[in-house]
N, C-alpha and C. Protein backbone atom coordinates (compact mmCIF):
# COMPACT_ATOMS: atom_id res chain seq x y z
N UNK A 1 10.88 -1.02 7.55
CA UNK A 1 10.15 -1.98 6.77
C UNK A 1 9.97 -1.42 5.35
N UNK A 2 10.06 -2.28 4.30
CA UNK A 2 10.02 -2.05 3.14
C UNK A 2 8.56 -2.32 2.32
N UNK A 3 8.02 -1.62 1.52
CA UNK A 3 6.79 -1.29 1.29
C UNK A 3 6.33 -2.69 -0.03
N UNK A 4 7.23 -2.54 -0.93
CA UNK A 4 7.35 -4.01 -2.31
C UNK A 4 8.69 -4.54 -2.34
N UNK A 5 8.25 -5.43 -3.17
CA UNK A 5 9.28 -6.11 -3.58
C UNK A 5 10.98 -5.46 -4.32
N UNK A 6 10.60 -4.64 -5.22
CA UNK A 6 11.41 -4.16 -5.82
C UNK A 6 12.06 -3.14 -4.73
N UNK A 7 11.89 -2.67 -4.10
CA UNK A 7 12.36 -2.00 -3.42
C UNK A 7 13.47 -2.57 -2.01
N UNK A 8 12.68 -3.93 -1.71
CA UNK A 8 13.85 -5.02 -0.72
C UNK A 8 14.62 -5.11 -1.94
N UNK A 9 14.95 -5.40 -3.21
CA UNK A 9 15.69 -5.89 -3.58
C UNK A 9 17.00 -4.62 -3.77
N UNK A 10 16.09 -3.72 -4.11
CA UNK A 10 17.08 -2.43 -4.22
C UNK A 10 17.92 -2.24 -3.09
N UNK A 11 17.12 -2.29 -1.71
CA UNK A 11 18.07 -2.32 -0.66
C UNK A 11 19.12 -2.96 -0.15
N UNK A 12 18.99 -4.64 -0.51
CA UNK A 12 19.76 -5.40 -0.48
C UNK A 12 21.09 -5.61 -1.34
N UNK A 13 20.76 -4.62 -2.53
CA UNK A 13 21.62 -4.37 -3.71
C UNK A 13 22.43 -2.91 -3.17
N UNK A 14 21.75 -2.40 -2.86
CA UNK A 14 22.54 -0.81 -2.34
C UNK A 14 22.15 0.37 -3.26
N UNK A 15 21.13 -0.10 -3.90
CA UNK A 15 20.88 0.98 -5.05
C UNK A 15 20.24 1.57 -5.11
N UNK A 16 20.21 2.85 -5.89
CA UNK A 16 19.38 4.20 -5.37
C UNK A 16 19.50 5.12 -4.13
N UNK A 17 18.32 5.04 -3.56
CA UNK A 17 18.15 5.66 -2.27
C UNK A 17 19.23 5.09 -1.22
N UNK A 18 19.23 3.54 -1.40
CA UNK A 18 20.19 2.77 -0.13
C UNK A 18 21.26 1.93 -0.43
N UNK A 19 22.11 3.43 -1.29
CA UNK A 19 23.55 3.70 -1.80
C UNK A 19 24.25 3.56 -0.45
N UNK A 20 23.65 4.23 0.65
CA UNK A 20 24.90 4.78 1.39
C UNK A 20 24.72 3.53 2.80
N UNK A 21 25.46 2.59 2.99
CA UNK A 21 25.89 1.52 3.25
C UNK A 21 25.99 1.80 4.85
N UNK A 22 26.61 2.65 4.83
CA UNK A 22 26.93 3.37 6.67
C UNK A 22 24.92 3.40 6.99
N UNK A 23 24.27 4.43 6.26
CA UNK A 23 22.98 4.25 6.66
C UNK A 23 21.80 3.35 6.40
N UNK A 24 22.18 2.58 5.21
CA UNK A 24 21.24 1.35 4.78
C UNK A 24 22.26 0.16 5.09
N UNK A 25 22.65 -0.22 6.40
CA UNK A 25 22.89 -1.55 6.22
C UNK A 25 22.80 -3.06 6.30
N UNK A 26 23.13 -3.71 4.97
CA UNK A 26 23.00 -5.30 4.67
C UNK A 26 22.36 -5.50 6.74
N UNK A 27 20.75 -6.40 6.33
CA UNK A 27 20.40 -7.14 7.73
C UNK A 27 21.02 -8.19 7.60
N UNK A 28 21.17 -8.57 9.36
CA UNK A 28 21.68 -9.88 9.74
C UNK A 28 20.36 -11.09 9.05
N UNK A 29 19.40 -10.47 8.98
CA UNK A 29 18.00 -11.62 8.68
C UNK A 29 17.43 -10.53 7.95
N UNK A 30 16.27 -11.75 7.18
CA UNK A 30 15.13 -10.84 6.62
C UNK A 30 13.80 -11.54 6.95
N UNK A 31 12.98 -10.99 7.36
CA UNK A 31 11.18 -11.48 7.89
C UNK A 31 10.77 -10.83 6.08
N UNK A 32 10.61 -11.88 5.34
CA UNK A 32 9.89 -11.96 4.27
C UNK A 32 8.37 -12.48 4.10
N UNK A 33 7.79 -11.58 3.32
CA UNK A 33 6.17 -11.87 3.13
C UNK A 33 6.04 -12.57 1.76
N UNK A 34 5.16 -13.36 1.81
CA UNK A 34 5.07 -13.68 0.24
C UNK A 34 4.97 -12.71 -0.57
N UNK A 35 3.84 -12.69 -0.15
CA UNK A 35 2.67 -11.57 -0.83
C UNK A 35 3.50 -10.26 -0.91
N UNK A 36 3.79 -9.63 -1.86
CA UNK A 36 4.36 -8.35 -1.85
C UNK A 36 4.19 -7.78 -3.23
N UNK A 37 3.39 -6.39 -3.15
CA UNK A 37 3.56 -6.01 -4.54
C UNK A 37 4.65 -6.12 -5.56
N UNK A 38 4.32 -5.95 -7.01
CA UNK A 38 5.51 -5.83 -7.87
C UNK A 38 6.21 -7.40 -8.07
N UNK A 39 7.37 -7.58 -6.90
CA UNK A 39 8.29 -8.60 -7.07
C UNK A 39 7.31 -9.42 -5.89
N UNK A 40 7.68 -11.06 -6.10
CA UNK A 40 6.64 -11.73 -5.08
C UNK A 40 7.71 -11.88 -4.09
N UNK A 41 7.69 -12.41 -2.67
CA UNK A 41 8.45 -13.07 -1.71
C UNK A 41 9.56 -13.81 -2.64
N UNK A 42 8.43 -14.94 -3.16
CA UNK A 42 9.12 -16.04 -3.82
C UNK A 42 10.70 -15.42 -5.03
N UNK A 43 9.97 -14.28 -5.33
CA UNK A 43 11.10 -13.80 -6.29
C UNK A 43 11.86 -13.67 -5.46
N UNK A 44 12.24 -12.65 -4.26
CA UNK A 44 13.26 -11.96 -3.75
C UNK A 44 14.00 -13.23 -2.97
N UNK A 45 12.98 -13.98 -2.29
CA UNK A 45 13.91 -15.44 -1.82
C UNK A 45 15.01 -16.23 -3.23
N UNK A 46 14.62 -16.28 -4.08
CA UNK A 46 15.16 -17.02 -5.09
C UNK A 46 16.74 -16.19 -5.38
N UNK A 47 15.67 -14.32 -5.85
CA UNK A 47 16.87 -13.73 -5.96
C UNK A 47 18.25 -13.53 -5.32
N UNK A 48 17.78 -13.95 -3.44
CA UNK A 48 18.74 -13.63 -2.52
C UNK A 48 19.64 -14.92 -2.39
N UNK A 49 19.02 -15.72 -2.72
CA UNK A 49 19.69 -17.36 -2.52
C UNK A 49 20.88 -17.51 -4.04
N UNK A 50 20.35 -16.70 -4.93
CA UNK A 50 21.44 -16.22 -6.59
C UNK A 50 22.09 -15.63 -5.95
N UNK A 51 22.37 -14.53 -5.23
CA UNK A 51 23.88 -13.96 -4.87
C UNK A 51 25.14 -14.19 -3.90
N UNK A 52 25.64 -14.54 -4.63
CA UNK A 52 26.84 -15.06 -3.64
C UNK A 52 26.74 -14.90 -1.94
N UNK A 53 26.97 -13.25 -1.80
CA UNK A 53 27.63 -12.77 -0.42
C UNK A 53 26.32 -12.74 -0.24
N UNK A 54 25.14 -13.04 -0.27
CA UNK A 54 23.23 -13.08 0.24
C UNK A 54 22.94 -14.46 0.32
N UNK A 55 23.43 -15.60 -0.39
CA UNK A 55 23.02 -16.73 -0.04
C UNK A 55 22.94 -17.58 1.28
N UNK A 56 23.56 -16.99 2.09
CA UNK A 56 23.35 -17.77 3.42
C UNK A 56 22.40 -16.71 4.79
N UNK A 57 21.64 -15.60 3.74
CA UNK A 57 21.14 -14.80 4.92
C UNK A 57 20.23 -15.47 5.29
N UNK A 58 19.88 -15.49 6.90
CA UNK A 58 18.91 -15.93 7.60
C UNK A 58 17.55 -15.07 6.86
N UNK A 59 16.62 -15.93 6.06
CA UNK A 59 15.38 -15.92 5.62
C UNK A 59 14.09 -16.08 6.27
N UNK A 60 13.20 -15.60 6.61
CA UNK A 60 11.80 -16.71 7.45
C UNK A 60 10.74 -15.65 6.72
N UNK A 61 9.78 -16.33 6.33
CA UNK A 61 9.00 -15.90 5.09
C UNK A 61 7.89 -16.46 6.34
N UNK A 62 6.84 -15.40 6.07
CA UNK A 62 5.35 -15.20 6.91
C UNK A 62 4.22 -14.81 5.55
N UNK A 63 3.51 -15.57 5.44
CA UNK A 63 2.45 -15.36 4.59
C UNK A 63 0.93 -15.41 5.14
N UNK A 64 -0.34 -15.02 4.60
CA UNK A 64 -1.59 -15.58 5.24
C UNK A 64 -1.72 -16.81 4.57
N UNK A 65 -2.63 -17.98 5.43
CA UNK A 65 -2.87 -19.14 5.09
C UNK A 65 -4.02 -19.03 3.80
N UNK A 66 -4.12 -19.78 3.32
CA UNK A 66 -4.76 -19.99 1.93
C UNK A 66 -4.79 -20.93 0.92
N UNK A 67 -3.65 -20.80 -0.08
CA UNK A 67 -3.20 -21.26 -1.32
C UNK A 67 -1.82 -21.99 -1.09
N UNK A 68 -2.39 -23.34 -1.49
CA UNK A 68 -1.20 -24.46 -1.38
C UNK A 68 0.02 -24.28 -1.96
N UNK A 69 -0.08 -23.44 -3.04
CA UNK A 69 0.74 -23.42 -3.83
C UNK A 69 2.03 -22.74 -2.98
N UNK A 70 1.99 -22.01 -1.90
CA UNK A 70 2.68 -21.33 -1.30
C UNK A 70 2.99 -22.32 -0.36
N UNK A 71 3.24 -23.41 -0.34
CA UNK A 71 3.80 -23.96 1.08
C UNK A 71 4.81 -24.60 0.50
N UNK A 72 5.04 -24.84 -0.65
CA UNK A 72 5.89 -25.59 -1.61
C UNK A 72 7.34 -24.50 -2.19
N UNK A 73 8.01 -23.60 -1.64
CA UNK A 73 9.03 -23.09 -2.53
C UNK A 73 9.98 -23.82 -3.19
N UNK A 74 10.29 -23.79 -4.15
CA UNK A 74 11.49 -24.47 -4.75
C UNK A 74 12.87 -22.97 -5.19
């Protein structure tokens, strides 16, 4: 499990620490939170749906109930 945002994205990118592909590899799915320091859910969903070979990964985003504004992604 990944701690923020910036850091799923790094992983999903391969960069940095999770260069090495044999041991960080691309998930079949991702259990996304909104709420995530740094980068929001909403960013990394948007970002993953922008990359080609990421646009069709199985997504399911879990948030706490609250704020309407979160039931609406575009």
């Amino acid at each position: 499990m990944l701690g923020c945002g910036a850091e799923t994205i790094d992983y999903l990118s391969g960069k940095g620490r999770f260069a090495d592909r044999h041991e960080f590899p691309l998930p079949t799915h991702v259990l996304l939170d909104l709420k995530l320091p740094k980068v929001s859910g909403v960013e990394i969903l948007r970002w993953i749906r922008g990359i080609p070979h990421l646009a069709t990964l199985p997504v399911a985003i879990l948030s706490a109930p609250g704020e309407k504004k979160d039931l609406s992604v575009k």
